[in-house]
Protein backbone atom coordinates (compact mmCIF):
# COMPACT_ATOMS: atom_id res chain seq x y z
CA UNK A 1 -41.50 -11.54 13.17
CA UNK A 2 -41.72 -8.35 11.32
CA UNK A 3 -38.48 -6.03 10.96
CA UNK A 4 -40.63 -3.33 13.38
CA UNK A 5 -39.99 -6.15 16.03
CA UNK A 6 -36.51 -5.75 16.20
CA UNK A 7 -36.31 -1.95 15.93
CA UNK A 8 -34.13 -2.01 19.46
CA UNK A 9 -31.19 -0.13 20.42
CA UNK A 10 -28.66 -2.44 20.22
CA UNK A 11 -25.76 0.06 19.77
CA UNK A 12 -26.55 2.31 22.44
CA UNK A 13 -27.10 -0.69 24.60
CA UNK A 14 -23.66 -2.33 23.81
CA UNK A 15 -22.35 1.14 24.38
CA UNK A 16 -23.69 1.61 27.51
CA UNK A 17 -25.58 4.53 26.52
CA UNK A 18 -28.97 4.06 28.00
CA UNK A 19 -30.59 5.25 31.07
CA UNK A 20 -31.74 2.31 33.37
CA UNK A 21 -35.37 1.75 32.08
CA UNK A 22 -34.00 1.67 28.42
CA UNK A 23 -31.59 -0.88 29.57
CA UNK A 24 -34.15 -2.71 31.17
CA UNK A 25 -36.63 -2.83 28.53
CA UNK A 26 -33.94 -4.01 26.00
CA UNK A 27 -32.61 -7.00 28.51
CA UNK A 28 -36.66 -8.25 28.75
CA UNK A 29 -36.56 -8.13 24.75
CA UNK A 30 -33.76 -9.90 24.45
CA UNK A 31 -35.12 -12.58 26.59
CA UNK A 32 -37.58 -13.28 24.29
CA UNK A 33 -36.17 -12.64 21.07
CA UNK A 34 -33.25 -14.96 19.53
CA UNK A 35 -32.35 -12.48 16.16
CA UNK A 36 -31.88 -9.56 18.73
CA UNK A 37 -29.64 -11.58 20.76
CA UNK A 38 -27.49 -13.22 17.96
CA UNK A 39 -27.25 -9.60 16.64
CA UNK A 40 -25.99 -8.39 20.46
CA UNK A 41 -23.41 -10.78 20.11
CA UNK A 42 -21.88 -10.05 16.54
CA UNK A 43 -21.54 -6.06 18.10
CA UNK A 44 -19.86 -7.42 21.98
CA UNK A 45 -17.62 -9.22 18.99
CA UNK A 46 -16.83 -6.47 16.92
CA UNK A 47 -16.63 -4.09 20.31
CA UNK A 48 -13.91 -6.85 21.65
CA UNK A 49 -11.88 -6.37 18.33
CA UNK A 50 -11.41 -2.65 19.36
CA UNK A 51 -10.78 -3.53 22.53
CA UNK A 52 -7.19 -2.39 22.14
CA UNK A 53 -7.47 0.97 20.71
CA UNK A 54 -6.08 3.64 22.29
CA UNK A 55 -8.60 5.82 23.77
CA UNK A 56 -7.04 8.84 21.90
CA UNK A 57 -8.36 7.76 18.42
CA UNK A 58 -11.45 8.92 20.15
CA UNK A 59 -10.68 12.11 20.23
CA UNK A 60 -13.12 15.08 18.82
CA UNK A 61 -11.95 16.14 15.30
CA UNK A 62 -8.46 15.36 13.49
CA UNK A 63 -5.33 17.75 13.11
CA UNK A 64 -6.55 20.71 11.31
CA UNK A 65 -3.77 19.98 8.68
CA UNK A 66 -4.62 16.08 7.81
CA UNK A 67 -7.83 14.44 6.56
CA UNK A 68 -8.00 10.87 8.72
CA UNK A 69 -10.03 8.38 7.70
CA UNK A 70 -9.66 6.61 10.65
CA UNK A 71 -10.79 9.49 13.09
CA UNK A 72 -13.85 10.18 10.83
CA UNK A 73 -14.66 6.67 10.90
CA UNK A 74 -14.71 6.99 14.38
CA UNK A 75 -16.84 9.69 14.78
CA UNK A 76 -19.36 8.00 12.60
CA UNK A 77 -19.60 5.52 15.38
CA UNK A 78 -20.09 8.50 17.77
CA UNK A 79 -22.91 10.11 15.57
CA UNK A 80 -24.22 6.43 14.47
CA UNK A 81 -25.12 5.16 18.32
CA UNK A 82 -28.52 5.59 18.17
CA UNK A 83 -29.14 3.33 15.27
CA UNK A 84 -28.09 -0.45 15.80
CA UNK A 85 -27.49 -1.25 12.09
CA UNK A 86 -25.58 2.05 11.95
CA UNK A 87 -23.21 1.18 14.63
CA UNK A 88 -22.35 -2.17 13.43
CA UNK A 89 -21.70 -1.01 10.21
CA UNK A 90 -19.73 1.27 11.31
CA UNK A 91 -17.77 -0.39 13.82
CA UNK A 92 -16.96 -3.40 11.25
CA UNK A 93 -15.72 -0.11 8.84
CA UNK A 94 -14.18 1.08 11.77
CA UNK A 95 -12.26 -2.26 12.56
CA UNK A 96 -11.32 -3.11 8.83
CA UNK A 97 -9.43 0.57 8.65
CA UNK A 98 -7.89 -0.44 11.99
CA UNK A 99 -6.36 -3.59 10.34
CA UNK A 100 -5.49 -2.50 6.82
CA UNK A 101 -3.39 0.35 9.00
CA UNK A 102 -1.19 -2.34 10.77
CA UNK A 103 -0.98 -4.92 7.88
CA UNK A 104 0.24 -2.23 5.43
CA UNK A 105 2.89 -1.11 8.24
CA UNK A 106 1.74 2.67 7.83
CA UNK A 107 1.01 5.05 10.53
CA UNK A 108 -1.47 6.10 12.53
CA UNK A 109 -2.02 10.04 12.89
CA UNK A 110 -4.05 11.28 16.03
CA UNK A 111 -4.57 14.73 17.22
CA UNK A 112 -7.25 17.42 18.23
CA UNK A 113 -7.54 20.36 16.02
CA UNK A 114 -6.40 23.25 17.90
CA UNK A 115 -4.35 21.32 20.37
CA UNK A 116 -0.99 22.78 21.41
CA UNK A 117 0.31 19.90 21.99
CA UNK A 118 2.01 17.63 19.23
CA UNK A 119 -0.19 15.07 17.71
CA UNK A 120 0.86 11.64 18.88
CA UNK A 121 1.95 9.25 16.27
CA UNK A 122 1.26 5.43 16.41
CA UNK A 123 3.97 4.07 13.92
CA UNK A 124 4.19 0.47 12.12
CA UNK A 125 7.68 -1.03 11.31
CA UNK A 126 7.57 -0.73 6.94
CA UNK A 127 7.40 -4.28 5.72
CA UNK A 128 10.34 -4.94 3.40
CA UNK A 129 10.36 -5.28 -0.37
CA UNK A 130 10.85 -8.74 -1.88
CA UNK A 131 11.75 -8.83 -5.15
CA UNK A 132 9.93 -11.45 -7.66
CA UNK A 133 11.41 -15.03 -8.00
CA UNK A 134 13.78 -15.10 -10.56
CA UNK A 135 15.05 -11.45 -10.25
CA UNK A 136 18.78 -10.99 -11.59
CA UNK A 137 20.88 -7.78 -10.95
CA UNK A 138 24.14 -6.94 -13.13
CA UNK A 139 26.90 -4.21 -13.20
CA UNK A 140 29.49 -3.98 -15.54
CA UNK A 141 32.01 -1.29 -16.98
CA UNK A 142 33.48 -1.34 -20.17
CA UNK A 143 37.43 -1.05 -19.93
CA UNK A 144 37.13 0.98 -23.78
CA UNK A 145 34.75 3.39 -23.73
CA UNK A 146 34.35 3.44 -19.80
CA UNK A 147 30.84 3.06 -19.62
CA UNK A 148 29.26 1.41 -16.53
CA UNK A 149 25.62 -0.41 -16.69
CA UNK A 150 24.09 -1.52 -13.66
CA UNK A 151 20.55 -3.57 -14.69
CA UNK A 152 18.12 -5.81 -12.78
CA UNK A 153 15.90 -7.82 -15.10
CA UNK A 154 12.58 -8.86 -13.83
CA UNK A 155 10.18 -11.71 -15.13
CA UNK A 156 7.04 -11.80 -16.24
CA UNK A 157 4.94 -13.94 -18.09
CA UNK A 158 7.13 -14.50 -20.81
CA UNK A 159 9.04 -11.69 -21.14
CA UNK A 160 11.20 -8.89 -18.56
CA UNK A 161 10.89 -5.79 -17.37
CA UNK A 162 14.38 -4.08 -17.28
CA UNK A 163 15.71 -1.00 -14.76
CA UNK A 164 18.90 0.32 -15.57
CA UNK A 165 21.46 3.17 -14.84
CA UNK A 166 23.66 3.93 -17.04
CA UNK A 167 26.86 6.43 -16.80
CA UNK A 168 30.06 7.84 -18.83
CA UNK A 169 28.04 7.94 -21.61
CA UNK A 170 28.98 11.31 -23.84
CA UNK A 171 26.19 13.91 -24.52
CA UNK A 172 23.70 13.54 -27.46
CA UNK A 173 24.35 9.97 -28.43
CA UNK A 174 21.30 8.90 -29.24
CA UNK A 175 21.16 5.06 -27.06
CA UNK A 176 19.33 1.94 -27.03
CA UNK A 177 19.12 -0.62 -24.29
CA UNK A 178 19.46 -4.11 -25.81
CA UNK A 179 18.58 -7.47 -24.38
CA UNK A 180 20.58 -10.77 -25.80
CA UNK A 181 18.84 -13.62 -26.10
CA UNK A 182 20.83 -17.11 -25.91
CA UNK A 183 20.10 -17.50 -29.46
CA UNK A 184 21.74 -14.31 -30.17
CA UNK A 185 18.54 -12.44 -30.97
CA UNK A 186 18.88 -8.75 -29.87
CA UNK A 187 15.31 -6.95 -28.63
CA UNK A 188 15.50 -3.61 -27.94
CA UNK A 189 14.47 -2.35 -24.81
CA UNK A 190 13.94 1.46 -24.94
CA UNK A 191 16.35 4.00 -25.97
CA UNK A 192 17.21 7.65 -25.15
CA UNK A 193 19.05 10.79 -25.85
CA UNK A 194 22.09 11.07 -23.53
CA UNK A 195 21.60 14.66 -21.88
CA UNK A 196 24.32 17.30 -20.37
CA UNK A 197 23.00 15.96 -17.03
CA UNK A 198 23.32 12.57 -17.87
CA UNK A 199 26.30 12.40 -19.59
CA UNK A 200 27.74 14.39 -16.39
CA UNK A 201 25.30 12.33 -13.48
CA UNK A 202 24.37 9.45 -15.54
CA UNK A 203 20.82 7.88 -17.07
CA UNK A 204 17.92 5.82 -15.45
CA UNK A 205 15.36 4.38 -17.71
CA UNK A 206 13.02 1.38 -17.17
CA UNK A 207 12.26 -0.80 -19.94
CA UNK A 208 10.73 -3.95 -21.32
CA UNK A 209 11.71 -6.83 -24.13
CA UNK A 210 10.25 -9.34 -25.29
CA UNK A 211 12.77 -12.28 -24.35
CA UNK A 212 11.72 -15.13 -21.82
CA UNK A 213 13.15 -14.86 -18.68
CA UNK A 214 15.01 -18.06 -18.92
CA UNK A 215 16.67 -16.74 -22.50
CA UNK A 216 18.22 -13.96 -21.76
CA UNK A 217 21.86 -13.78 -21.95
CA UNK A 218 22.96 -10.16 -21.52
CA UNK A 219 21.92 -6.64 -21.44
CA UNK A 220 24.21 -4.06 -23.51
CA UNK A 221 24.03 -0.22 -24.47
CA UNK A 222 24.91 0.94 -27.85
CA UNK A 223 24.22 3.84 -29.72
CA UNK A 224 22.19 3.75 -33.42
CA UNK A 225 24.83 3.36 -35.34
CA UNK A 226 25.48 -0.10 -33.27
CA UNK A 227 28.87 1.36 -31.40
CA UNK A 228 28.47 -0.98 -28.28
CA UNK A 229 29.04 1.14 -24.81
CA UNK A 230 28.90 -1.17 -22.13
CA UNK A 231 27.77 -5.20 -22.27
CA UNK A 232 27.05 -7.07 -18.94
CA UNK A 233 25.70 -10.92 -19.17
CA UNK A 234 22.90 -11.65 -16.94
């Protein structure tokens, strides 16, 4: 059969759009043709998936102060009825959005521009944070100089990513951030100019060395002329 043959309405009739001799016509061309009716099914399918939405993500429009992407994929469906590959493209867009809303545990938006009333707010739970296998987290303060490092080293494929806050440090010592290997080989992880601010609030840098994971021994602070602040082992 040619693609002219199949030129039906599918998404209007799925929709229950059609006037009575529309919907008739379609049901004797489905009894005939097998594509038509294997395409029917695939959009009852995809309809059943939305089953569950809340008839207000129907609504006309979104909040005049937000840009939705699931309320204009919505109102493609509206203005895509009329065309049955339209519709089932859309409503599989439509349906994907839906999903990548919940799994991400973000939050659904909904509102009518010009409404006085609040829009309502379908919320997911956030999904917590898991640090990577092999994460390690250290504080120390050094009794001396009185300088506290707090410093979680991450792996990675043969060598760490560092994250470390550093206080009671004195203004304009120039820093470094130094991993220890076991071997006693020293890699330096990023340095810094202690600040007024930081010297008073303290110092957050991120860094990386390149140590394996499974070699490191400490993490220490010491200025360039290789004063050591603070040393914590890891």
């Amino acid at each position: 059969m040619s693609s002219q043959d199949h030129k039906v309405d599918l998404g209007a009739y799925v929709l229950g759009a059609l006037d009575e001799p529309e919907h008739s016509a379609i049901d004797e061309h489905l009894a005939s043709c097998g594509y038509c009716r294997g395409e029917l099914e695939d959009l009852e399918q995809m309809r059943a998936v939305l089953g569950e939405v809340p008839p207000e993500l129907f609504l006309d429009g979104p909040p005049a102060d937000a840009d939705l992407l699931l309320q204009r994929t919505f109102r493609q469906i509206r203005s895509e009825k009329s065309r049955a590959n339209g519709i089932r493209h859309a409503v599989v867009g439509a349906a994907a959005v839906l999903a990548a809303a919940v799994a991400l545990g973000g939050g659904v938006l909904i509102g009518r521009a010009g409404d006085s009333a609040p829009p309502l707010v379908v919320a997911q739970p956030p999904i917590a944070s898991v640090p990577p296998a092999g994460t390690k987290a250290a504080t120390a303060v050094d009794p001396a100089s009185g300088a506290r490092l707090t410093v979680t080293v991450t792996p990675a494929a043969g060598w760490v990513r560092l994250n470390a806050a550093v206080n009671g440090i004195p203004a304009g010592e120039r820093c470094r951030l130094v991993v220890v290997g076991k071997d006693g080989s020293r890699e330096i992880a990023g340095s810094w100019l202690v600040s007024e601010k930081g010297a008073n609030e303290g110092s957050a840098l991120d860094g990386s060395a390149l140590v394996a994971p499974d070699d490191v021994a400490a993490v220490e602070v010491e200025n360039f002329e290789g004063t050591r602040f603070v040393s914590t082992p890891v």
